[in-house]
N, C-alpha and C. Protein backbone atom coordinates (compact mmCIF):
# COMPACT_ATOMS: atom_id res chain seq x y z
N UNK A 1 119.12 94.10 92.46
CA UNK A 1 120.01 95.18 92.84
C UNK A 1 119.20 96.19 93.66
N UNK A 2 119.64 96.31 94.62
CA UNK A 2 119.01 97.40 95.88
C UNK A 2 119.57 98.86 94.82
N UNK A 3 118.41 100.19 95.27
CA UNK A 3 118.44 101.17 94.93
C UNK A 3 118.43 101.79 96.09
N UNK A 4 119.40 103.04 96.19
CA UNK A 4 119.77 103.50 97.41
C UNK A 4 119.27 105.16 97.53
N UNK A 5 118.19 105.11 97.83
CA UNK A 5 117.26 106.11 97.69
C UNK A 5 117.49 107.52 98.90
N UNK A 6 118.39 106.89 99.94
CA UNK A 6 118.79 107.82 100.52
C UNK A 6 120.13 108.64 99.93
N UNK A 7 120.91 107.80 99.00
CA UNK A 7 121.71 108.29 98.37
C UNK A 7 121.53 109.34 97.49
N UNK A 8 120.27 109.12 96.80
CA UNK A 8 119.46 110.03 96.23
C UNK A 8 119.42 111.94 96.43
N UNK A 9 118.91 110.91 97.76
CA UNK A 9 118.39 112.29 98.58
C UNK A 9 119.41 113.20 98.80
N UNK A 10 120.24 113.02 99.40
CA UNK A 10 122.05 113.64 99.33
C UNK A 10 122.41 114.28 98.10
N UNK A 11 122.68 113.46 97.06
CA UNK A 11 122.48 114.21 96.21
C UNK A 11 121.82 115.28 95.46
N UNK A 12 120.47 114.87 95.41
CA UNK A 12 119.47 116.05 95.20
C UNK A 12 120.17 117.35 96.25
N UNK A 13 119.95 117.37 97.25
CA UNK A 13 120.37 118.06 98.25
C UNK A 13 121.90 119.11 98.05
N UNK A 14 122.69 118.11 97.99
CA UNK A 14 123.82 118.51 97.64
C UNK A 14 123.66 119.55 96.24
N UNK A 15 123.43 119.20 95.03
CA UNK A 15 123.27 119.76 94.42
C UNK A 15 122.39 120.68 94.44
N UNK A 16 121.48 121.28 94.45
CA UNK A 16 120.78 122.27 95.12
C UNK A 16 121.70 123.21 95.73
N UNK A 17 122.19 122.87 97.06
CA UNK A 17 122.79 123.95 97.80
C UNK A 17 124.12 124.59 97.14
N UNK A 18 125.00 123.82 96.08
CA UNK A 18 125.68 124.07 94.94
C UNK A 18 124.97 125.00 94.64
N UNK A 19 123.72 125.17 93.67
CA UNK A 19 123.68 125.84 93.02
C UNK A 19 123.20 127.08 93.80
N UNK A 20 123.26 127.21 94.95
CA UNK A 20 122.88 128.04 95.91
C UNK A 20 121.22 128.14 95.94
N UNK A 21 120.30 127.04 95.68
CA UNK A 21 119.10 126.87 95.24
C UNK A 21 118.59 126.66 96.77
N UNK A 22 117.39 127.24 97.12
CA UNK A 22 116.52 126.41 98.51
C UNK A 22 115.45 125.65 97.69
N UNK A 23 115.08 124.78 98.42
CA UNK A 23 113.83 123.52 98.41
C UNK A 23 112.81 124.01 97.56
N UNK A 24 112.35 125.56 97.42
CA UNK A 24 111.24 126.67 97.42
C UNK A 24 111.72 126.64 95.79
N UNK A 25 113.32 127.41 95.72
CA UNK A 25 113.67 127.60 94.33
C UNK A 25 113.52 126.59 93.78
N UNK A 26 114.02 125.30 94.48
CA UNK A 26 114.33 124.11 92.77
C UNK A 26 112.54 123.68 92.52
N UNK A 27 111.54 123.96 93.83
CA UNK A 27 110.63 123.38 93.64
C UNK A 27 109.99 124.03 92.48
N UNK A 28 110.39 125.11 92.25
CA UNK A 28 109.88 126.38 91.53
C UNK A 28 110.06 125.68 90.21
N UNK A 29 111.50 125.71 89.69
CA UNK A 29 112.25 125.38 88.38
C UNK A 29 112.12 124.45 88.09
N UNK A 30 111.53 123.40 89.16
CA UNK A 30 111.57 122.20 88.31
C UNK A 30 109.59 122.01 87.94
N UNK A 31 109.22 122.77 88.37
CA UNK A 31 107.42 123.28 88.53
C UNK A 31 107.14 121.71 89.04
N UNK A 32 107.57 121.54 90.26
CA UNK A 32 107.02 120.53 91.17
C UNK A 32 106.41 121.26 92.83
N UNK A 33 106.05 120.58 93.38
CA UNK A 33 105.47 121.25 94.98
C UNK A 33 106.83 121.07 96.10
N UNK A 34 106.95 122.18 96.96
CA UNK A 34 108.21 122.32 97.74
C UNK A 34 108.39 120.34 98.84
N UNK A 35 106.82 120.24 99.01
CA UNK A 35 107.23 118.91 99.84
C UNK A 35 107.15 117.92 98.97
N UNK A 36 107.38 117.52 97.69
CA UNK A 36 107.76 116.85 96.57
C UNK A 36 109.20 117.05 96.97
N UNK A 37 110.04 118.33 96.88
CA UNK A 37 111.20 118.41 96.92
C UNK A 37 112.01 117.61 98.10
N UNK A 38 111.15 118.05 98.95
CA UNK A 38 111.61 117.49 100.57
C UNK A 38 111.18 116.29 100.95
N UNK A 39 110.54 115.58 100.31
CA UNK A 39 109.86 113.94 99.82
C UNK A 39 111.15 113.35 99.19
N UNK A 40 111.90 113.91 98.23
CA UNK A 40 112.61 113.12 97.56
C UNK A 40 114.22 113.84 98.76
N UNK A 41 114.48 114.48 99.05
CA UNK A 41 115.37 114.76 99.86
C UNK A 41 114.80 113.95 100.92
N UNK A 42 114.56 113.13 101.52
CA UNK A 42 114.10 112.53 102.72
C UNK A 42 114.86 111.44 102.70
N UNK A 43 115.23 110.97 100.96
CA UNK A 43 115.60 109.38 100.88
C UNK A 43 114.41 107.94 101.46
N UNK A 44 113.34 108.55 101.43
CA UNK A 44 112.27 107.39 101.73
C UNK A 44 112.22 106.30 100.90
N UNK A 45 112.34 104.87 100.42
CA UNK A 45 112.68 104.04 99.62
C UNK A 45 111.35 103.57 99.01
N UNK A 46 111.32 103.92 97.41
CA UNK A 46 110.06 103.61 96.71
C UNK A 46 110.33 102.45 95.78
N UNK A 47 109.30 102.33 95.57
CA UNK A 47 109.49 100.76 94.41
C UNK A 47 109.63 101.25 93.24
N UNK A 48 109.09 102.61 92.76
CA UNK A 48 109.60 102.92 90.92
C UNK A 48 110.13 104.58 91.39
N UNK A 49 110.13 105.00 90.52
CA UNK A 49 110.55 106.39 90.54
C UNK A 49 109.80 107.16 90.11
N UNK A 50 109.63 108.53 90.62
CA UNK A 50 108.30 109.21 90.76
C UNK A 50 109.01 110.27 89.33
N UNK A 51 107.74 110.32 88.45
CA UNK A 51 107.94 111.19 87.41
C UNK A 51 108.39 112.81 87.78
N UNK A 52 108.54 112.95 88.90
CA UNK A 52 109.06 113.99 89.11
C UNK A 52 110.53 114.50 89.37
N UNK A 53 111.23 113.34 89.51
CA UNK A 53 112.53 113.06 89.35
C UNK A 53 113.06 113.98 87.88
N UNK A 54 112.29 113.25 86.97
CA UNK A 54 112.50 113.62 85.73
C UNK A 54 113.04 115.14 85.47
N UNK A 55 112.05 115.65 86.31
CA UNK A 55 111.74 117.88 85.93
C UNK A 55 112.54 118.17 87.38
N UNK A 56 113.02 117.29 88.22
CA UNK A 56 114.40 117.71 88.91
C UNK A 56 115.81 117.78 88.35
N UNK A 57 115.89 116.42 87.32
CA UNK A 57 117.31 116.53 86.60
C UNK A 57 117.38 117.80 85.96
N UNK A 58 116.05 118.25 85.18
CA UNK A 58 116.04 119.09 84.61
C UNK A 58 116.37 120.21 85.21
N UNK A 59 115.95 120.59 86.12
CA UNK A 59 115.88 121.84 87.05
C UNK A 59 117.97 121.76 87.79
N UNK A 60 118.29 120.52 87.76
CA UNK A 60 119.41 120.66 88.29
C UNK A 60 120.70 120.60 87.46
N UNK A 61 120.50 120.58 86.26
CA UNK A 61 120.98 120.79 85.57
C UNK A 61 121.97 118.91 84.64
N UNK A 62 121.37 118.35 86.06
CA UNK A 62 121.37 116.92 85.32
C UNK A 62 121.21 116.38 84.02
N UNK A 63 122.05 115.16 83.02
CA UNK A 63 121.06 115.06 82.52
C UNK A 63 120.75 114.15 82.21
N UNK A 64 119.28 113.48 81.23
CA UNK A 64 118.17 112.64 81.84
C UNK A 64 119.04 111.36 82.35
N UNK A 65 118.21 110.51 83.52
CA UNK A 65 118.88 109.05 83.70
C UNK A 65 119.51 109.36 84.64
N UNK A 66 120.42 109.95 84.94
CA UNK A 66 121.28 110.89 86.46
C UNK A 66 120.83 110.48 87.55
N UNK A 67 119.54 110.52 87.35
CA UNK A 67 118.61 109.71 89.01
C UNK A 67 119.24 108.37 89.20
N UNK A 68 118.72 107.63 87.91
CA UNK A 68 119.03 106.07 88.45
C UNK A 68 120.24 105.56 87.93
N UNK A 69 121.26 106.56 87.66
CA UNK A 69 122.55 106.55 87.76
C UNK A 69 122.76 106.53 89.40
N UNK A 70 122.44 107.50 90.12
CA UNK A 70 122.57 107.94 91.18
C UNK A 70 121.76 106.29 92.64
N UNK A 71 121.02 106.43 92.28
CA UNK A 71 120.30 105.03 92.88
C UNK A 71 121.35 103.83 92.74
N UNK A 72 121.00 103.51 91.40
CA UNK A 72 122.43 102.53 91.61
C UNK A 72 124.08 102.74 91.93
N UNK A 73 124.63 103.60 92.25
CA UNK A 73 125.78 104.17 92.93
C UNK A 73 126.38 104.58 92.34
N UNK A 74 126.05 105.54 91.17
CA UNK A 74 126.82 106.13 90.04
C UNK A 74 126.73 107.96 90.55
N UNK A 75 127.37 108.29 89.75
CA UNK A 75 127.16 109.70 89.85
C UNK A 75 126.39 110.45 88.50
N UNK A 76 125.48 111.78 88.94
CA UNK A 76 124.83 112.39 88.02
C UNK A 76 125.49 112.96 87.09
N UNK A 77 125.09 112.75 85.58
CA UNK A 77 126.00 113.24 84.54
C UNK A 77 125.04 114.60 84.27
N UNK A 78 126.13 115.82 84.43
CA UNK A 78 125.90 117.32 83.91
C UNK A 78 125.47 117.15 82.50
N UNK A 79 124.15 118.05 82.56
CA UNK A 79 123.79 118.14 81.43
C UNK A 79 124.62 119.44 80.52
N UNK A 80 125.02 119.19 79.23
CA UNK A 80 125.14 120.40 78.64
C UNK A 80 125.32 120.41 77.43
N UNK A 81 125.00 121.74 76.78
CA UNK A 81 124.32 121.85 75.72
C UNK A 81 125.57 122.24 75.00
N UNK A 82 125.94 121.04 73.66
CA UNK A 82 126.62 121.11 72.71
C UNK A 82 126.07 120.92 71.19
N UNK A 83 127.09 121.05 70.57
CA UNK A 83 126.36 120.73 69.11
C UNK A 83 125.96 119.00 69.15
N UNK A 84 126.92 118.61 69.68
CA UNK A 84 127.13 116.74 69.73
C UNK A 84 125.30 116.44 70.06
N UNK A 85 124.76 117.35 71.12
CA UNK A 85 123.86 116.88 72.14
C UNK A 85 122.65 117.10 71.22
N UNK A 86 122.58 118.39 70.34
CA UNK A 86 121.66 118.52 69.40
C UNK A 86 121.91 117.34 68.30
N UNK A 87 122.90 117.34 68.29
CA UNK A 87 122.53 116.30 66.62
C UNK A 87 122.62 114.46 67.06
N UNK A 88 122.63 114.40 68.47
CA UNK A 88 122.26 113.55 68.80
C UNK A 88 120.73 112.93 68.73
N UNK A 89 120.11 113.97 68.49
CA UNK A 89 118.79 113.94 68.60
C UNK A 89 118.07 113.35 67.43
N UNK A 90 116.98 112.56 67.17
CA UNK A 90 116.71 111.90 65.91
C UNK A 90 116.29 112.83 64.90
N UNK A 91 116.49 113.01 64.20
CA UNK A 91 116.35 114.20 62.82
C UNK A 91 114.44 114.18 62.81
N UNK A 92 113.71 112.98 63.05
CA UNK A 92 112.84 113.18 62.48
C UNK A 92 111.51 113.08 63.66
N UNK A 93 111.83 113.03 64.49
CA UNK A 93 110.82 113.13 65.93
C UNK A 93 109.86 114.47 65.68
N UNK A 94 110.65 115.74 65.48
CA UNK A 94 109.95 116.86 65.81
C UNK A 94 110.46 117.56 66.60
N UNK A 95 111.25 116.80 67.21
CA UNK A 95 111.71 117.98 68.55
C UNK A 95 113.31 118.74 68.05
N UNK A 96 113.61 118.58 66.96
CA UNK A 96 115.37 119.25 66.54
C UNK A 96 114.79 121.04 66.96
N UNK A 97 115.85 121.53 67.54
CA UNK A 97 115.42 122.75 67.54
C UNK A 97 114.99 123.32 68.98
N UNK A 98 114.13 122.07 69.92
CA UNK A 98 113.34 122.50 71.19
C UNK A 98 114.27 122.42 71.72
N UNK A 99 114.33 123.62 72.83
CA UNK A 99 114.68 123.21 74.07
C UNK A 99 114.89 122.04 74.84
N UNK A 100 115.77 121.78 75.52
CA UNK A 100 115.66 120.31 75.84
C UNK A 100 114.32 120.11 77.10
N UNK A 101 114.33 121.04 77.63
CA UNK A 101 113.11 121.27 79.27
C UNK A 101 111.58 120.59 78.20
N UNK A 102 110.85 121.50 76.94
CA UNK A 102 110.23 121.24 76.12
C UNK A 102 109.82 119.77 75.99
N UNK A 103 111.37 119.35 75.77
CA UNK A 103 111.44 117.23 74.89
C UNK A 103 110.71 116.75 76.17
N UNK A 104 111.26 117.19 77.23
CA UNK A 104 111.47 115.93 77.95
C UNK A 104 109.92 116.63 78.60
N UNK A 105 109.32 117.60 78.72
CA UNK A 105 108.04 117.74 79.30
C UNK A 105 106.84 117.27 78.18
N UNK A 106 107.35 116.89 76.89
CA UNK A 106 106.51 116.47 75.63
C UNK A 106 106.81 115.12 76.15
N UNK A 107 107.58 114.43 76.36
CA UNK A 107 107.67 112.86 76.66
C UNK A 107 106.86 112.10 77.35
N UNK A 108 106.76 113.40 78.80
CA UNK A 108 106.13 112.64 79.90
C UNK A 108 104.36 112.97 79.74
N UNK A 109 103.85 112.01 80.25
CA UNK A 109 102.43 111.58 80.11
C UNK A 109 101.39 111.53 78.82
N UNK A 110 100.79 111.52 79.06
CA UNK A 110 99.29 110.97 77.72
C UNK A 110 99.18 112.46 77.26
N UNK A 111 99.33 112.03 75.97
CA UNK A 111 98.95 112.97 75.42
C UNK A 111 97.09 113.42 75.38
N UNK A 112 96.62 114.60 75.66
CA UNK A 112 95.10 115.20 75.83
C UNK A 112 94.14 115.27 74.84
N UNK A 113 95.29 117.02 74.15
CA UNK A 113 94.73 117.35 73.47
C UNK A 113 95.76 118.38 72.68
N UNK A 114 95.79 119.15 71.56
CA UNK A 114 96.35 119.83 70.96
C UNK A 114 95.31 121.42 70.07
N UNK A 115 96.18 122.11 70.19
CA UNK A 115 96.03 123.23 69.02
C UNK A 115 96.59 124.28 69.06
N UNK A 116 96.27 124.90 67.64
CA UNK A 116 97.24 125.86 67.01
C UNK A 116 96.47 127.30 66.88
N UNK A 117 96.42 128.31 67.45
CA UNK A 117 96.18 130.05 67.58
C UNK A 117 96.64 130.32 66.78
N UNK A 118 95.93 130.98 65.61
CA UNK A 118 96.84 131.83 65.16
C UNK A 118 97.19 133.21 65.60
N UNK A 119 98.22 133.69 65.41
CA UNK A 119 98.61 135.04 66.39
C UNK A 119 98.22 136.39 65.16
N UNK A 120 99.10 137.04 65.15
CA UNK A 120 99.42 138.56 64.01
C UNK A 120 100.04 137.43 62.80
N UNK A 121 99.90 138.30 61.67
CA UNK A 121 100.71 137.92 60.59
C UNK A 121 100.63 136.49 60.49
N UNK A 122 102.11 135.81 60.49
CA UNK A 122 101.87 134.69 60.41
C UNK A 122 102.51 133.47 61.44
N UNK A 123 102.06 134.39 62.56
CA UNK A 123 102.91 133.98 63.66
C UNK A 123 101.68 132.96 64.27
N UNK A 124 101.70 131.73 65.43
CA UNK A 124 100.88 131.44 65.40
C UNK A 124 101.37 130.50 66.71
N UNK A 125 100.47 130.25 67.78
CA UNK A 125 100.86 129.58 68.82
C UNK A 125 100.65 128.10 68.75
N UNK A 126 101.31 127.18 69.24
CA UNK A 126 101.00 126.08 69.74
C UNK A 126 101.07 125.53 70.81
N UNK A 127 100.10 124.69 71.10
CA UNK A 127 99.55 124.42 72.89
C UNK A 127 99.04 123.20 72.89
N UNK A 128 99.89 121.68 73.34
CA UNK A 128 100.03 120.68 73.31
C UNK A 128 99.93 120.35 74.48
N UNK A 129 98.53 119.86 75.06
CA UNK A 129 98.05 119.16 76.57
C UNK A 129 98.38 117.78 77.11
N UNK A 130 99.22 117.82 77.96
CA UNK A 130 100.11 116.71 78.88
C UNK A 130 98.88 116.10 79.82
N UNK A 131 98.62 115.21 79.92
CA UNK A 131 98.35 114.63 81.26
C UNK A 131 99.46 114.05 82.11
N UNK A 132 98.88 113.60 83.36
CA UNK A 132 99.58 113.44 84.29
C UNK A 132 100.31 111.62 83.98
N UNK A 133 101.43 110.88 83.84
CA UNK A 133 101.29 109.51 83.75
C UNK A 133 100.68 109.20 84.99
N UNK A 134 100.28 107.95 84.29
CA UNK A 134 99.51 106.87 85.62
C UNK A 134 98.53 107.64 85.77
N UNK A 135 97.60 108.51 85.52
CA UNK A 135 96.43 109.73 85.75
C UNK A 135 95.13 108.21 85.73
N UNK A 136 94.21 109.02 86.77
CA UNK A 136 92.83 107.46 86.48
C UNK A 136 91.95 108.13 85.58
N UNK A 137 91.53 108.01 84.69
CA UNK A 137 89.88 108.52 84.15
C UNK A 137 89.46 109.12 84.93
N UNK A 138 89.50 109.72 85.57
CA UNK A 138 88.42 110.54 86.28
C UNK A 138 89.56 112.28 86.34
N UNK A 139 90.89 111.80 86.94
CA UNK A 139 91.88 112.84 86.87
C UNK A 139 91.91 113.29 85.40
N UNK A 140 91.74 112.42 84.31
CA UNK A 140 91.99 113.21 82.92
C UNK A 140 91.18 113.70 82.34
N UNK A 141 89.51 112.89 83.02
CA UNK A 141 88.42 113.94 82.59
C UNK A 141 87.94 115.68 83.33
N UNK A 142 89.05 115.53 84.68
CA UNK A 142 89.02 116.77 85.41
C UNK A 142 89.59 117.41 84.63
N UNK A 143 91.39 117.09 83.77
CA UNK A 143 92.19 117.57 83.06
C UNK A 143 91.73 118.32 82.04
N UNK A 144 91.05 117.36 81.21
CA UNK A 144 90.29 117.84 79.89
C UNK A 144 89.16 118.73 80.05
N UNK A 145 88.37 118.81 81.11
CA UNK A 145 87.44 120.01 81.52
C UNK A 145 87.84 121.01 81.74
N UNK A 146 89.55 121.34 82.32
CA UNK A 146 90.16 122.64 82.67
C UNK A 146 91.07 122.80 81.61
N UNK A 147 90.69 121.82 80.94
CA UNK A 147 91.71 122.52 79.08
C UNK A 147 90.80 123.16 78.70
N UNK A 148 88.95 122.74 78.68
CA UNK A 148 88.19 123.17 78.03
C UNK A 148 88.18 124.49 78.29
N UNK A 149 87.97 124.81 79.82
CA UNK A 149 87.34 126.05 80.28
C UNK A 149 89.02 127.30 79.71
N UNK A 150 90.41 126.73 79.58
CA UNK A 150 91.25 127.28 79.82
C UNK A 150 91.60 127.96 77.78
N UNK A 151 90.87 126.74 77.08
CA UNK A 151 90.67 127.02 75.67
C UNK A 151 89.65 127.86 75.19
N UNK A 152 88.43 128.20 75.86
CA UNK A 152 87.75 128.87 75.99
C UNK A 152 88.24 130.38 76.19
N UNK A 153 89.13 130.63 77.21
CA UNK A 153 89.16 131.94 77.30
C UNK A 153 90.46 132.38 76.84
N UNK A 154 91.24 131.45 75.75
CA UNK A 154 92.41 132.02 74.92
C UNK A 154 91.06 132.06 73.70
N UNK A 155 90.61 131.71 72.82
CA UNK A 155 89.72 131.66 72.35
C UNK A 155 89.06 133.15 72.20
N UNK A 156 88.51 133.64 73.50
CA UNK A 156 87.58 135.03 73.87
C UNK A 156 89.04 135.69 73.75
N UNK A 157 90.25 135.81 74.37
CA UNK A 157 90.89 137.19 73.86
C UNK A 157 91.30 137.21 72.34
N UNK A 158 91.32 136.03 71.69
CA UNK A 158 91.71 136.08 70.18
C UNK A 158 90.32 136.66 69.47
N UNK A 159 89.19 136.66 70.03
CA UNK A 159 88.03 137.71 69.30
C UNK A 159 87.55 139.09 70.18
N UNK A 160 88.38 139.50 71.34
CA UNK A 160 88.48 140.49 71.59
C UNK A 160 88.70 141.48 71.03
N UNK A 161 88.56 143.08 71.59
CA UNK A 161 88.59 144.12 70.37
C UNK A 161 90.20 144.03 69.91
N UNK A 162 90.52 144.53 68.89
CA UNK A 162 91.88 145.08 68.53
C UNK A 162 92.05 146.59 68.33
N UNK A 163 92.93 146.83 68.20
CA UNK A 163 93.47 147.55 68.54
C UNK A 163 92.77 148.87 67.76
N UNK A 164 93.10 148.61 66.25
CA UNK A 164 92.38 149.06 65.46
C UNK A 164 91.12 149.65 65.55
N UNK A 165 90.40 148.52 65.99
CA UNK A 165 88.67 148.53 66.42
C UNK A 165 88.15 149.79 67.48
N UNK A 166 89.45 149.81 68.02
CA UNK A 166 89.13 151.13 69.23
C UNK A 166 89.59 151.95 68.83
N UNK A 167 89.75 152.47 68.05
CA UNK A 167 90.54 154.02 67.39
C UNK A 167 89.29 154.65 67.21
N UNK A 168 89.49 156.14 67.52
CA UNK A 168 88.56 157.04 67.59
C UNK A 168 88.03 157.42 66.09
């Protein structure tokens, strides 16, 4: 079955200017690069589908699969948020509760690295490191060196002064 990748592109397109979005905005929302946007608006015909598709449905309010609904000559199904859509979700994954943008950016690529800050009281952050899919060893050891340097300096403001500490 041929995939019709210029069809694609139309769509992407189309939708966008719906939402009164430029190339700049969706590139923004969907945190992809503006000629990513205009790459897949081109309709250029690829052999798989670029993981960035993915954080476009998202950004367009699609939802997931919509792409290759759309490739094969279907139309994109609107995403939206019901009770049905939450309790569709498997009770025991972890994700009941997230955002859906969250699931689907936890899905995509190798997992890095993980950890947990604690904040005030008993509040406390968590920060779960994505690689890129398809990434070579060499891209995930760049990855993991700019988690290091980037864990490092959440790290230095959590033993920075407080607040307290500077009172006269």
């Amino acid at each position: 079955m041929s995939r019709d990748w210029v069809r694609l592109g139309h769509a992407i397109e189309a939708a966008r200017d719906a939402k009164g979005m430029t190339q700049v905005a969706l590139a923004s929302a969907a945190d992809i690069s503006e000629s990513t946007v205009q790459n897949l608006e081109s309709g250029v015909e690829r052999k798989r589908q670029p993981p960035s598709l993915k954080k476009v449905e998202v950004a367009l309010g699609w939802a997931p699969g919509s792409a290759e609904s759309i490739l094969s000559g279907g139309e994109p199904v609107p995403l939206v948020e019901t009770p049905q859509v939450e309790a569709a979700r498997p009770a025991d994954d972890g994700t009941a509760g997230l955002p859906l943008r969250i699931v689907q950016e936890l899905s995509d690529g190798p997992l890095l690295d993980t950890t947990v800050l604690p904040l005030s009281g008993d509040s406390r952050m968590v920060i779960v490191v994505k690689g890129t899919p398809d990434a070579s060893p060499e891209q995930i050891r760049r990855d993991l060196l700019a988690w290091a340097k980037a864990q490092a300096v959440l790290q230095d403001l959590d033993s920075g002064p407080k607040s307290s500490d500077t009172a006269n």
